[in-house]
PDB file of N, CA and C in Angstrom:
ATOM      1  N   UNK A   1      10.176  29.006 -38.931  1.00  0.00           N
ATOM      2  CA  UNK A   1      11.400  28.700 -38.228  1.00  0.00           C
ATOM      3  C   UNK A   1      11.194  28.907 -36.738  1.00  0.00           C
ATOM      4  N   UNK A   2      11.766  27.835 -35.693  1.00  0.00           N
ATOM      5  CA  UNK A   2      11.723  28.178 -34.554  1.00  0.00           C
ATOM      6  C   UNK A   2      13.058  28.891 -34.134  1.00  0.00           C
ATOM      7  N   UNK A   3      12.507  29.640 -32.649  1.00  0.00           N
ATOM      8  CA  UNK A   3      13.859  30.064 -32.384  1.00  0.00           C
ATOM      9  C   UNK A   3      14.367  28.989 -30.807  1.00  0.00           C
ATOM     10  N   UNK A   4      14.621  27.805 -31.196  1.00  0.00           N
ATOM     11  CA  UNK A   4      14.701  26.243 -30.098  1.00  0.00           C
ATOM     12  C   UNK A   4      16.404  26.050 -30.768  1.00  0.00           C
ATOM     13  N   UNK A   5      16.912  25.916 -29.266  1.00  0.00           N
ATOM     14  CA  UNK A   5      18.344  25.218 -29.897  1.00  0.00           C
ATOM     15  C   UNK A   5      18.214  24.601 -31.361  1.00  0.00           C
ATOM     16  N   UNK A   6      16.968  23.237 -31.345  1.00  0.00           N
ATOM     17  CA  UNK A   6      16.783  22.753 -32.187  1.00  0.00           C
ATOM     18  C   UNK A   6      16.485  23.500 -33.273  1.00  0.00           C
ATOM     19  N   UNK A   7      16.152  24.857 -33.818  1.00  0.00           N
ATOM     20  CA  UNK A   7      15.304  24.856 -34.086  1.00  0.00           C
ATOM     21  C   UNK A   7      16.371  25.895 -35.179  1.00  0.00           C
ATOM     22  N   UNK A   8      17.697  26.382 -34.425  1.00  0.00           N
ATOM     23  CA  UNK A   8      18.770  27.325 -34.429  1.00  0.00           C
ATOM     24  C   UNK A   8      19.556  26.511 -35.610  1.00  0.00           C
ATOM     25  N   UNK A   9      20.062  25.350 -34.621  1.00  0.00           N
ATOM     26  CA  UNK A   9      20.831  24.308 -35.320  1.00  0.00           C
ATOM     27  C   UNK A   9      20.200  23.301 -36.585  1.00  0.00           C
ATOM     28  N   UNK A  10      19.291  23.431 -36.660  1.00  0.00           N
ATOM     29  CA  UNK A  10      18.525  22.973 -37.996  1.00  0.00           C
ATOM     30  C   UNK A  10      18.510  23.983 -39.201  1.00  0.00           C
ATOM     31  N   UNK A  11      18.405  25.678 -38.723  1.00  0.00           N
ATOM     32  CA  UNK A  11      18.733  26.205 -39.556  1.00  0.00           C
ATOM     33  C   UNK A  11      20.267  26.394 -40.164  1.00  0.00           C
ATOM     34  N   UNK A  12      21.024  25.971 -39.091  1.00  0.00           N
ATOM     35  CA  UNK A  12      22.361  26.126 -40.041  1.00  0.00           C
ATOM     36  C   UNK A  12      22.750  25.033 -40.150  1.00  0.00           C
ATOM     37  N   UNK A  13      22.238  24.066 -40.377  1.00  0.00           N
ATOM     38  CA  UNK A  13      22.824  22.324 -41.133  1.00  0.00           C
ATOM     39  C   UNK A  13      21.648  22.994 -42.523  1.00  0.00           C
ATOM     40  N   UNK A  14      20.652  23.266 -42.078  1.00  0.00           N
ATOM     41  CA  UNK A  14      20.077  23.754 -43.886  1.00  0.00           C
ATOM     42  C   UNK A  14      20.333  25.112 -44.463  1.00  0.00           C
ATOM     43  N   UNK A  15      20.981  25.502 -43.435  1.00  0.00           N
ATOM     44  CA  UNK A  15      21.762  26.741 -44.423  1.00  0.00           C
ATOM     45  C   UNK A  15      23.096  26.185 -44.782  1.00  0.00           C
ATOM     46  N   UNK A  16      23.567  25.505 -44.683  1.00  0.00           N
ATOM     47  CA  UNK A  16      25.356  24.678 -44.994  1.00  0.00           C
ATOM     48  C   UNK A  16      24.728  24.098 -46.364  1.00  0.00           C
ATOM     49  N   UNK A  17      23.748  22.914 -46.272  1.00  0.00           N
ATOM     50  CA  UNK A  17      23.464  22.505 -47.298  1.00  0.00           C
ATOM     51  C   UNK A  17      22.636  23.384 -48.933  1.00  0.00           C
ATOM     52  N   UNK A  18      22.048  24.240 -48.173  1.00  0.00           N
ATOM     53  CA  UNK A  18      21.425  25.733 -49.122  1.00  0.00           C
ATOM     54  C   UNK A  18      22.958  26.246 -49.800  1.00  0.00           C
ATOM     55  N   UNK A  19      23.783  26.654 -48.751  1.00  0.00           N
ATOM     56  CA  UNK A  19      25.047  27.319 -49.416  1.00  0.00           C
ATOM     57  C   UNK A  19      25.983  26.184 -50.320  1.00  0.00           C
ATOM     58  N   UNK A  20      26.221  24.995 -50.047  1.00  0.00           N
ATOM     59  CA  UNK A  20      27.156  23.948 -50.649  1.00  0.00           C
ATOM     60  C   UNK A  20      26.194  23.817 -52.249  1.00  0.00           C
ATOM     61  N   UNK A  21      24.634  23.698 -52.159  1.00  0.00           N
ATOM     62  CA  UNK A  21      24.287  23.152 -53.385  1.00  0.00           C
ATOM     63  C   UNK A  21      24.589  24.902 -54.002  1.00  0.00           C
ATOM     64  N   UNK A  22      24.246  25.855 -53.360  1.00  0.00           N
ATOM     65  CA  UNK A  22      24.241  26.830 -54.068  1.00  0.00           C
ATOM     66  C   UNK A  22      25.566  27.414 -55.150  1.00  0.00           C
ATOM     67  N   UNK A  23      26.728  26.856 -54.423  1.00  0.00           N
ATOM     68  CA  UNK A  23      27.937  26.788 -55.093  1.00  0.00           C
ATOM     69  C   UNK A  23      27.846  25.641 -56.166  1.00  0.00           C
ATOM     70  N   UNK A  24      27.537  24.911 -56.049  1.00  0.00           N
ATOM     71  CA  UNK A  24      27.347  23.859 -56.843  1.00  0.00           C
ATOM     72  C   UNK A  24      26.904  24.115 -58.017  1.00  0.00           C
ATOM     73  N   UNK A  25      25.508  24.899 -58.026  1.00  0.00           N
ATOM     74  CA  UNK A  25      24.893  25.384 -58.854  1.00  0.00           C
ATOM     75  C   UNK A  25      25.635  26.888 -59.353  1.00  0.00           C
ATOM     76  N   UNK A  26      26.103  27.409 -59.313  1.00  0.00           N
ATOM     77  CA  UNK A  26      26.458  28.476 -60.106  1.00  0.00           C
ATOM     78  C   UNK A  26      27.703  27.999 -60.559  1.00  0.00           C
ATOM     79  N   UNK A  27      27.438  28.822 -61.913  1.00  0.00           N
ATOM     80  CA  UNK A  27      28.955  28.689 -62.724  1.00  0.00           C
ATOM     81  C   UNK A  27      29.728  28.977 -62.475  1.00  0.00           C
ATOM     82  N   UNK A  28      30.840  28.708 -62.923  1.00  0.00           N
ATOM     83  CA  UNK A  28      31.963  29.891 -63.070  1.00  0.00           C
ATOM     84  C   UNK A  28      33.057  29.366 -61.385  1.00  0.00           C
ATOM     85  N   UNK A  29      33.946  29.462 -61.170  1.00  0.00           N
ATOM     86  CA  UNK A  29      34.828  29.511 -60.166  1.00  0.00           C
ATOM     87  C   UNK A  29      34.495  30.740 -58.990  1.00  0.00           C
ATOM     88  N   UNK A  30      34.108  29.967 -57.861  1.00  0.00           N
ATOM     89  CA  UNK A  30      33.869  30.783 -56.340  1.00  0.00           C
ATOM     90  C   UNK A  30      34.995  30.666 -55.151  1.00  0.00           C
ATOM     91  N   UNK A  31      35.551  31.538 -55.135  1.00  0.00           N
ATOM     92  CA  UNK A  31      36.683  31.356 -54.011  1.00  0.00           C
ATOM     93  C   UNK A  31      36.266  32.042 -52.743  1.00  0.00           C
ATOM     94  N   UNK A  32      35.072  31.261 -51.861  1.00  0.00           N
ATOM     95  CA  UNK A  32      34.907  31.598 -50.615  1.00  0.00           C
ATOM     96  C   UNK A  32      35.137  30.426 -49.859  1.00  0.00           C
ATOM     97  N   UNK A  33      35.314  30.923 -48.457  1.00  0.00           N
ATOM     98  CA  UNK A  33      35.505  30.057 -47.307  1.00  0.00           C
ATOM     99  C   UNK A  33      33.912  28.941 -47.338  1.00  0.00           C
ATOM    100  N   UNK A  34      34.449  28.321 -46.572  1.00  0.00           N
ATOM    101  CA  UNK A  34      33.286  27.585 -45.837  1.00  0.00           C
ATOM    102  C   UNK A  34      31.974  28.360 -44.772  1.00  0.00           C
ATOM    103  N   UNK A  35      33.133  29.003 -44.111  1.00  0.00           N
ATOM    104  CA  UNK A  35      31.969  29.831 -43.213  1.00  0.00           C
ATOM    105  C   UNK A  35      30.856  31.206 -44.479  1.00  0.00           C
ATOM    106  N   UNK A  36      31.969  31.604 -44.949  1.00  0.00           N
ATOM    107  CA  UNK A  36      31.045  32.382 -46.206  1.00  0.00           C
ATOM    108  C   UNK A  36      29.964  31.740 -46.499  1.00  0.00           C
ATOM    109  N   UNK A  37      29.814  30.623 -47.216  1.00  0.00           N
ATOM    110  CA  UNK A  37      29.394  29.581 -47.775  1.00  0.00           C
ATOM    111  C   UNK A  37      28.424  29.211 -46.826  1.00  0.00           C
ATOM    112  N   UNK A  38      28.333  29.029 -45.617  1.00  0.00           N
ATOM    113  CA  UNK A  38      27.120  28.511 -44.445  1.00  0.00           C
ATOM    114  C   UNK A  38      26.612  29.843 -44.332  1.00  0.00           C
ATOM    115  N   UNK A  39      27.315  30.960 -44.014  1.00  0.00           N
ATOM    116  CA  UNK A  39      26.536  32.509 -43.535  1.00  0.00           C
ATOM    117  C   UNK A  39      25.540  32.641 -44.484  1.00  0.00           C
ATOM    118  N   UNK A  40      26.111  32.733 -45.933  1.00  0.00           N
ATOM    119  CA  UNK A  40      25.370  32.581 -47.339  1.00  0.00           C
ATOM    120  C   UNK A  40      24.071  31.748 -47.585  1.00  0.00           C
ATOM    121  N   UNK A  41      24.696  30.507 -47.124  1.00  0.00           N
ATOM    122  CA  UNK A  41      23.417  29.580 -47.213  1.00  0.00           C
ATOM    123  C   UNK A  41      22.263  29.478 -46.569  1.00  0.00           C
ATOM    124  N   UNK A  42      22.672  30.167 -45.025  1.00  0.00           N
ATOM    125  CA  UNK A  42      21.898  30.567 -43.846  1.00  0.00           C
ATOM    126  C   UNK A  42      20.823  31.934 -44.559  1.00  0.00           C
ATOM    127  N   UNK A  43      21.900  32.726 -44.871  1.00  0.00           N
ATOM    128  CA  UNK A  43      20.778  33.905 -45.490  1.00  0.00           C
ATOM    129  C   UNK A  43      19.663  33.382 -46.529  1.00  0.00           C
ATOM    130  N   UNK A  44      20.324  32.492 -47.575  1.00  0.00           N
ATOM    131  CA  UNK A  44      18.729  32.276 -48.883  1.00  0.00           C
ATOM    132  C   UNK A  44      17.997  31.382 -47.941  1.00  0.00           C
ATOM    133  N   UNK A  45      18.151  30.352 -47.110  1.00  0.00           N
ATOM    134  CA  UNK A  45      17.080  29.701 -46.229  1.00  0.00           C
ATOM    135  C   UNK A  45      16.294  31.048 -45.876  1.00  0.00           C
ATOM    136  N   UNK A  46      17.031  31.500 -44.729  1.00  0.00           N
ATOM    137  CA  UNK A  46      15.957  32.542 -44.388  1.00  0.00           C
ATOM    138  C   UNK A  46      14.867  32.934 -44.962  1.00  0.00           C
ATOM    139  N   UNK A  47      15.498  34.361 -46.340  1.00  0.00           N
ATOM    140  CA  UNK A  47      15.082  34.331 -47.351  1.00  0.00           C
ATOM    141  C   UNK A  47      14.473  33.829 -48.294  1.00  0.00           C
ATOM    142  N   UNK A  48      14.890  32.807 -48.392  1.00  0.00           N
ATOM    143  CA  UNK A  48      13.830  31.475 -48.798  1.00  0.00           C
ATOM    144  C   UNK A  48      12.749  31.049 -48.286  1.00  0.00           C
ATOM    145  N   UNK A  49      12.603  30.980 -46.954  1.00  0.00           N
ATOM    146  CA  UNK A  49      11.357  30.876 -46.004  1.00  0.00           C
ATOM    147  C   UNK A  49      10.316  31.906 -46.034  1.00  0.00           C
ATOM    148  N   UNK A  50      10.719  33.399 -45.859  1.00  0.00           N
ATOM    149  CA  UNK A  50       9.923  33.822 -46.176  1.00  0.00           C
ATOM    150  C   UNK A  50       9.237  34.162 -47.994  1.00  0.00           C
ATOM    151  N   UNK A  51      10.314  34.221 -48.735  1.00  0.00           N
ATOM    152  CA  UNK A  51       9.520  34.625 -49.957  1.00  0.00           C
ATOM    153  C   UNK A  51       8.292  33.260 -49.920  1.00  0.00           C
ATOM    154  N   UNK A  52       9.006  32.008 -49.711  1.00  0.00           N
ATOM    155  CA  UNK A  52       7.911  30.820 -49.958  1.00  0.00           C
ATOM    156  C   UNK A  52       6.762  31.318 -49.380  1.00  0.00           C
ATOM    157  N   UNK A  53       6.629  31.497 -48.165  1.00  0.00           N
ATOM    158  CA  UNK A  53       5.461  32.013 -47.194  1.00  0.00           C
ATOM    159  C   UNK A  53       4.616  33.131 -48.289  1.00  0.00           C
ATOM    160  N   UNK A  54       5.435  34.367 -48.434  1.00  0.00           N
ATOM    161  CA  UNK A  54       4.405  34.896 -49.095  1.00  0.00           C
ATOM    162  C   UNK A  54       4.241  34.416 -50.395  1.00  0.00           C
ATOM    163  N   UNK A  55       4.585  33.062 -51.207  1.00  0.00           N
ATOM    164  CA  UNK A  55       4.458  32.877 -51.953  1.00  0.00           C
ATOM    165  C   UNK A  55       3.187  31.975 -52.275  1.00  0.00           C
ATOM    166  N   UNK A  56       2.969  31.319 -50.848  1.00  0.00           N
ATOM    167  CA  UNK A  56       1.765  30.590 -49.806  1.00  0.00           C
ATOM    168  C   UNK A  56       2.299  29.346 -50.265  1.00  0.00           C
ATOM    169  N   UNK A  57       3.595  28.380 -50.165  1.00  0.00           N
ATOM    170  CA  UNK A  57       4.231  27.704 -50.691  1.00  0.00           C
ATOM    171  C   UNK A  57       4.941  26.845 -49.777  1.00  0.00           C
ATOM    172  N   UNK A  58       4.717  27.682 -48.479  1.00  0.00           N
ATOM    173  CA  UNK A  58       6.152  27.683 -47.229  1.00  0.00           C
ATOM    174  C   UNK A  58       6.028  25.961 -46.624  1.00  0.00           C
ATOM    175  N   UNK A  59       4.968  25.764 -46.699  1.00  0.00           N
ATOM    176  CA  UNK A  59       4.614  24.277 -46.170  1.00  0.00           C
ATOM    177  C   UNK A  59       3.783  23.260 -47.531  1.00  0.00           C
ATOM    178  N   UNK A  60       4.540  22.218 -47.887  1.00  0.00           N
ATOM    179  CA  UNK A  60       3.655  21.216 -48.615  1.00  0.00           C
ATOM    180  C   UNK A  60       4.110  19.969 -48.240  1.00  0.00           C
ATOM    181  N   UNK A  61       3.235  19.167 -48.534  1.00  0.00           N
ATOM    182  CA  UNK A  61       3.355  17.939 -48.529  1.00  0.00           C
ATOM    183  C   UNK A  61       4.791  17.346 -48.999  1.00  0.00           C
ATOM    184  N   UNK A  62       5.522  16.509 -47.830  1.00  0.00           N
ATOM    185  CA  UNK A  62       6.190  15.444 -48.266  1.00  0.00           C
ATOM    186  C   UNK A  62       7.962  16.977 -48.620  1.00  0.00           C
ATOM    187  N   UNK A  63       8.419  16.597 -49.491  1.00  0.00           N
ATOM    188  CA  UNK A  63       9.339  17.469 -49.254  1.00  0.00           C
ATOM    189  C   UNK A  63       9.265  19.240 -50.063  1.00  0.00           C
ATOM    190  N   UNK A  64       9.912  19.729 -49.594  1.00  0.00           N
ATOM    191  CA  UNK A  64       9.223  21.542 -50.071  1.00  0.00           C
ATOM    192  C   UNK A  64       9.974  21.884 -51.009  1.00  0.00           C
ATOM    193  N   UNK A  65      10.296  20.863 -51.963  1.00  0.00           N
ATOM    194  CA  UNK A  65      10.915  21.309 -53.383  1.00  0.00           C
ATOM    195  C   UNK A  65      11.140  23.063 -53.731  1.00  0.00           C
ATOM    196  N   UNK A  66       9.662  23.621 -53.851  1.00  0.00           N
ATOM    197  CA  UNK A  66      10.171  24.850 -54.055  1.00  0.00           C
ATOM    198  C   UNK A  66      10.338  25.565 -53.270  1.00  0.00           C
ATOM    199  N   UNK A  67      10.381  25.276 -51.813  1.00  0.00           N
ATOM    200  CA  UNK A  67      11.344  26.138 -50.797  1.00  0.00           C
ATOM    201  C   UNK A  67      12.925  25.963 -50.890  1.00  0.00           C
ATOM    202  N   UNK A  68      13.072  25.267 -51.509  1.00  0.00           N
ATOM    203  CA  UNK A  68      14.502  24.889 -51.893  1.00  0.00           C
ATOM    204  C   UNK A  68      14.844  25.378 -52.498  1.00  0.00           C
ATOM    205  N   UNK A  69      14.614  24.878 -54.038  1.00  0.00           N
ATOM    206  CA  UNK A  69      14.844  26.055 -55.253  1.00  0.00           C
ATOM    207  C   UNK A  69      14.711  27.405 -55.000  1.00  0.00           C
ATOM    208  N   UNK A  70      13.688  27.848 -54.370  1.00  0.00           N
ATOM    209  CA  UNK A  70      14.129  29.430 -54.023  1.00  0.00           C
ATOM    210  C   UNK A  70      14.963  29.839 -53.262  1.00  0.00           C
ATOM    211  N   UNK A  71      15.356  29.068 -51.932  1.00  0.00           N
ATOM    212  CA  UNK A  71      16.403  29.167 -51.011  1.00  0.00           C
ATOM    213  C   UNK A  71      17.862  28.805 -51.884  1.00  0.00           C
ATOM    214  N   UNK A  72      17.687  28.062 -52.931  1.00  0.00           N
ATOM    215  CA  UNK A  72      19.084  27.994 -53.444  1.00  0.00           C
ATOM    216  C   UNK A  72      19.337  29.166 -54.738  1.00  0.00           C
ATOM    217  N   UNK A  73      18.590  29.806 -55.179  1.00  0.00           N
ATOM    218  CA  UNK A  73      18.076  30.666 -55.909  1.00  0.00           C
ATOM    219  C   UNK A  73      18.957  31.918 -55.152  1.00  0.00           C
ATOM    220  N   UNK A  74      18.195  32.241 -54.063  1.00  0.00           N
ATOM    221  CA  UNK A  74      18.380  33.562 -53.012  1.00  0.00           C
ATOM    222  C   UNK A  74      20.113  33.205 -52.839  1.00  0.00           C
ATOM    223  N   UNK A  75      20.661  32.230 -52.526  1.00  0.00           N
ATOM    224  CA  UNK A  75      21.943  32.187 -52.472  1.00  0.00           C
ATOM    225  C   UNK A  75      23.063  31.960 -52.960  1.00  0.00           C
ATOM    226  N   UNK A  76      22.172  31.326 -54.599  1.00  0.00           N
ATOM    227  CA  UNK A  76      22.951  31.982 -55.751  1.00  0.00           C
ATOM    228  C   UNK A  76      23.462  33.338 -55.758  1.00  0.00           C
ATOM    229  N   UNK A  77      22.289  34.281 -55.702  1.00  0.00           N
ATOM    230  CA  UNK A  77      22.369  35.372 -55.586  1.00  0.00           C
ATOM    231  C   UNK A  77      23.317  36.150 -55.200  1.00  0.00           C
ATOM    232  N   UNK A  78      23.009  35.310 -53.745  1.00  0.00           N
ATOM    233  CA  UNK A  78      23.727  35.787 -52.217  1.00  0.00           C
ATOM    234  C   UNK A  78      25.619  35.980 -52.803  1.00  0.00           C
ATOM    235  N   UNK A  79      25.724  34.382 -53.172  1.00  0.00           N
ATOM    236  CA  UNK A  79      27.288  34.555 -53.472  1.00  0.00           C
ATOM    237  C   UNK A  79      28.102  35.741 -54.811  1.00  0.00           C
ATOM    238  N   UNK A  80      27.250  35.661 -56.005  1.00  0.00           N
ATOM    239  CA  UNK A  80      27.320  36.809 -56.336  1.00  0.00           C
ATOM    240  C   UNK A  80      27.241  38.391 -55.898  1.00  0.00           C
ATOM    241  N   UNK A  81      26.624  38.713 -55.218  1.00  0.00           N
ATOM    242  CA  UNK A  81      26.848  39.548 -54.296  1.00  0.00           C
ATOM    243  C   UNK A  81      28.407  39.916 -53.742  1.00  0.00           C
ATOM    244  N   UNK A  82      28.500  38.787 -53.327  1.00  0.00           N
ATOM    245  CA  UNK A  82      29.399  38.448 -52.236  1.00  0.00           C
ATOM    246  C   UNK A  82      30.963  38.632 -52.961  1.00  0.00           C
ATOM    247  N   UNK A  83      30.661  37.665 -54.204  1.00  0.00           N
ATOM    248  CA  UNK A  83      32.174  37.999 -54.938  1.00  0.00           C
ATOM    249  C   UNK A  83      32.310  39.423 -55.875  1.00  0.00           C
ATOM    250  N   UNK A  84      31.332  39.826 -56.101  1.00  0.00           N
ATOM    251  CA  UNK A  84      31.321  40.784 -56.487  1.00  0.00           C
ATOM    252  C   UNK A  84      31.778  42.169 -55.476  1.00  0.00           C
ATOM    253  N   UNK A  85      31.151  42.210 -53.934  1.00  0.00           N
ATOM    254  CA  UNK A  85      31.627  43.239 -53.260  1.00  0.00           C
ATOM    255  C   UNK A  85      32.905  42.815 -53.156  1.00  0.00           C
ATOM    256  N   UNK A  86      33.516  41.762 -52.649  1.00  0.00           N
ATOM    257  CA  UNK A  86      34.684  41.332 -52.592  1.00  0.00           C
ATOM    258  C   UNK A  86      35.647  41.866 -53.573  1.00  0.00           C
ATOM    259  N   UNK A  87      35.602  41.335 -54.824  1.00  0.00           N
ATOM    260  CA  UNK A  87      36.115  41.897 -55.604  1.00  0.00           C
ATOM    261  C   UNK A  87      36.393  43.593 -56.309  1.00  0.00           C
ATOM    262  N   UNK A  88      35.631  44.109 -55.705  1.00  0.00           N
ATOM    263  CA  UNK A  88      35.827  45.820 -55.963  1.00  0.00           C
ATOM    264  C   UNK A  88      36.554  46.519 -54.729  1.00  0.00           C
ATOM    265  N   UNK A  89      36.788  45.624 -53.786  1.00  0.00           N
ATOM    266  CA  UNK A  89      37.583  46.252 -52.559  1.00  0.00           C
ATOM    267  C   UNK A  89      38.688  45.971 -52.647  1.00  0.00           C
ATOM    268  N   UNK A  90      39.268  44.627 -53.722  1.00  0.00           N
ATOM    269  CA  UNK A  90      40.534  44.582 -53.868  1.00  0.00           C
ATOM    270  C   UNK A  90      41.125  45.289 -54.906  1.00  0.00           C
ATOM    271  N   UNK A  91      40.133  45.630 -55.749  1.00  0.00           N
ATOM    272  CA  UNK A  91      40.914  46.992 -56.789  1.00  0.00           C
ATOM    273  C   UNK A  91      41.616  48.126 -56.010  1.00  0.00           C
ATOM    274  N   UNK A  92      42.407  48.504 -57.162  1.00  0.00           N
ATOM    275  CA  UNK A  92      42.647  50.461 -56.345  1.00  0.00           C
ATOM    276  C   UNK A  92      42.191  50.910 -57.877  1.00  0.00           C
ATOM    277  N   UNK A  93      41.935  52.196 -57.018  1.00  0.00           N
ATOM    278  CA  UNK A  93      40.999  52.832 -58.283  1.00  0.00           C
ATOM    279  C   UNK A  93      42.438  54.057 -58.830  1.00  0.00           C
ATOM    280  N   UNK A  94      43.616  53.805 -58.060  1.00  0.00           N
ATOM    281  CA  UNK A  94      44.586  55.238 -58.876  1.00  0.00           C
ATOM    282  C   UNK A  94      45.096  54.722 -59.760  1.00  0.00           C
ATOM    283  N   UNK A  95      46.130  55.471 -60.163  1.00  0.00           N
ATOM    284  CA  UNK A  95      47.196  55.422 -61.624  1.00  0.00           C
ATOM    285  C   UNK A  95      48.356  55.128 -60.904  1.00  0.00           C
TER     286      UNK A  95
END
Protein backbone atom coordinates (compact mmCIF):
# COMPACT_ATOMS: atom_id res chain seq x y z
CA UNK A 1 0.00 0.00 0.00
CA UNK A 2 1.14 3.47 -0.74
CA UNK A 3 0.82 6.26 1.47
CA UNK A 4 -0.07 8.86 -2.13
CA UNK A 5 -3.39 10.68 -2.07
CA UNK A 6 -3.79 8.05 -4.66
CA UNK A 7 -2.71 5.60 -2.91
CA UNK A 8 -5.06 6.69 0.48
CA UNK A 9 -8.11 6.93 -1.71
CA UNK A 10 -7.70 3.58 -3.40
CA UNK A 11 -7.57 2.12 -0.12
CA UNK A 12 -10.89 3.27 0.90
CA UNK A 13 -12.90 2.66 -2.48
CA UNK A 14 -11.31 -1.07 -1.67
CA UNK A 15 -12.07 -0.96 1.72
CA UNK A 16 -16.00 0.19 0.85
CA UNK A 17 -16.03 -2.61 -1.56
CA UNK A 18 -14.10 -5.28 1.09
CA UNK A 19 -16.84 -4.04 3.68
CA UNK A 20 -20.18 -4.08 1.20
CA UNK A 21 -19.15 -7.75 -0.14
CA UNK A 22 -18.29 -8.55 3.41
CA UNK A 23 -21.89 -7.86 4.54
CA UNK A 24 -23.02 -9.55 1.74
CA UNK A 25 -21.33 -12.50 2.67
CA UNK A 26 -22.27 -13.09 6.18
CA UNK A 27 -25.46 -14.36 7.35
CA UNK A 28 -27.80 -13.42 9.40
CA UNK A 29 -29.11 -9.54 9.60
CA UNK A 30 -26.27 -6.58 10.18
CA UNK A 31 -27.50 -3.28 11.33
CA UNK A 32 -24.46 -1.02 10.73
CA UNK A 33 -24.01 2.29 9.14
CA UNK A 34 -22.24 2.75 6.00
CA UNK A 35 -19.32 4.44 7.51
CA UNK A 36 -19.04 1.23 9.95
CA UNK A 37 -19.15 -0.78 6.95
CA UNK A 38 -16.11 1.27 4.96
CA UNK A 39 -14.02 1.65 8.52
CA UNK A 40 -14.63 -2.28 8.60
CA UNK A 41 -13.82 -2.88 5.16
CA UNK A 42 -10.79 -0.56 5.35
CA UNK A 43 -9.53 -2.68 8.35
CA UNK A 44 -9.73 -6.55 6.52
CA UNK A 45 -7.97 -4.76 3.34
CA UNK A 46 -5.36 -3.73 5.55
CA UNK A 47 -5.35 -6.85 7.27
CA UNK A 48 -5.76 -8.57 4.32
CA UNK A 49 -2.64 -7.11 2.78
CA UNK A 50 -0.60 -8.02 5.18
CA UNK A 51 -1.64 -11.63 6.18
CA UNK A 52 -1.42 -12.16 2.09
CA UNK A 53 2.21 -10.80 2.26
CA UNK A 54 3.17 -13.10 4.87
CA UNK A 55 1.29 -15.55 3.23
CA UNK A 56 3.81 -14.69 0.07
CA UNK A 57 0.46 -14.28 -1.88
CA UNK A 58 0.30 -10.33 -1.66
CA UNK A 59 1.04 -9.89 -5.45
CA UNK A 60 -0.11 -12.37 -8.42
CA UNK A 61 -0.81 -12.27 -11.64
CA UNK A 62 -3.86 -10.68 -13.21
CA UNK A 63 -6.36 -10.29 -10.28
CA UNK A 64 -5.38 -11.26 -6.36
CA UNK A 65 -8.31 -13.49 -5.78
CA UNK A 66 -6.90 -14.58 -2.56
CA UNK A 67 -6.11 -11.20 -1.30
CA UNK A 68 -9.65 -10.75 -1.47
CA UNK A 69 -11.03 -13.68 0.05
CA UNK A 70 -8.87 -13.04 2.95
CA UNK A 71 -9.60 -9.33 3.08
CA UNK A 72 -13.28 -10.29 2.96
CA UNK A 73 -12.67 -13.07 5.44
CA UNK A 74 -10.82 -10.47 8.02
CA UNK A 75 -14.03 -8.37 7.70
CA UNK A 76 -16.36 -10.86 8.10
CA UNK A 77 -14.77 -11.13 11.14
CA UNK A 78 -14.36 -7.52 11.62
CA UNK A 79 -18.30 -7.04 11.60
CA UNK A 80 -18.88 -9.71 14.02
CA UNK A 81 -16.77 -8.21 16.30
CA UNK A 82 -18.40 -5.19 15.81
CA UNK A 83 -22.05 -6.39 16.43
CA UNK A 84 -21.15 -8.28 18.98
CA UNK A 85 -19.29 -5.36 21.11
CA UNK A 86 -22.18 -3.34 20.12
CA UNK A 87 -24.52 -5.45 21.35
CA UNK A 88 -23.25 -6.08 25.04
CA UNK A 89 -23.15 -2.27 25.65
CA UNK A 90 -26.73 -2.08 25.04
CA UNK A 91 -27.58 -4.66 27.71
CA UNK A 92 -27.82 -3.66 31.48
CA UNK A 93 -26.53 -6.23 33.43
CA UNK A 94 -29.12 -5.31 36.82
CA UNK A 95 -32.46 -6.65 38.01
Amino acid sequence: MEFTIGGIIGTIIFGAVIGILARLFKPGKQNISILATVIIGIIGAVVGYFLAALLGVESTGGLDWIRWIISIVVAIIGIGIYLGMRGSRGRSGGV
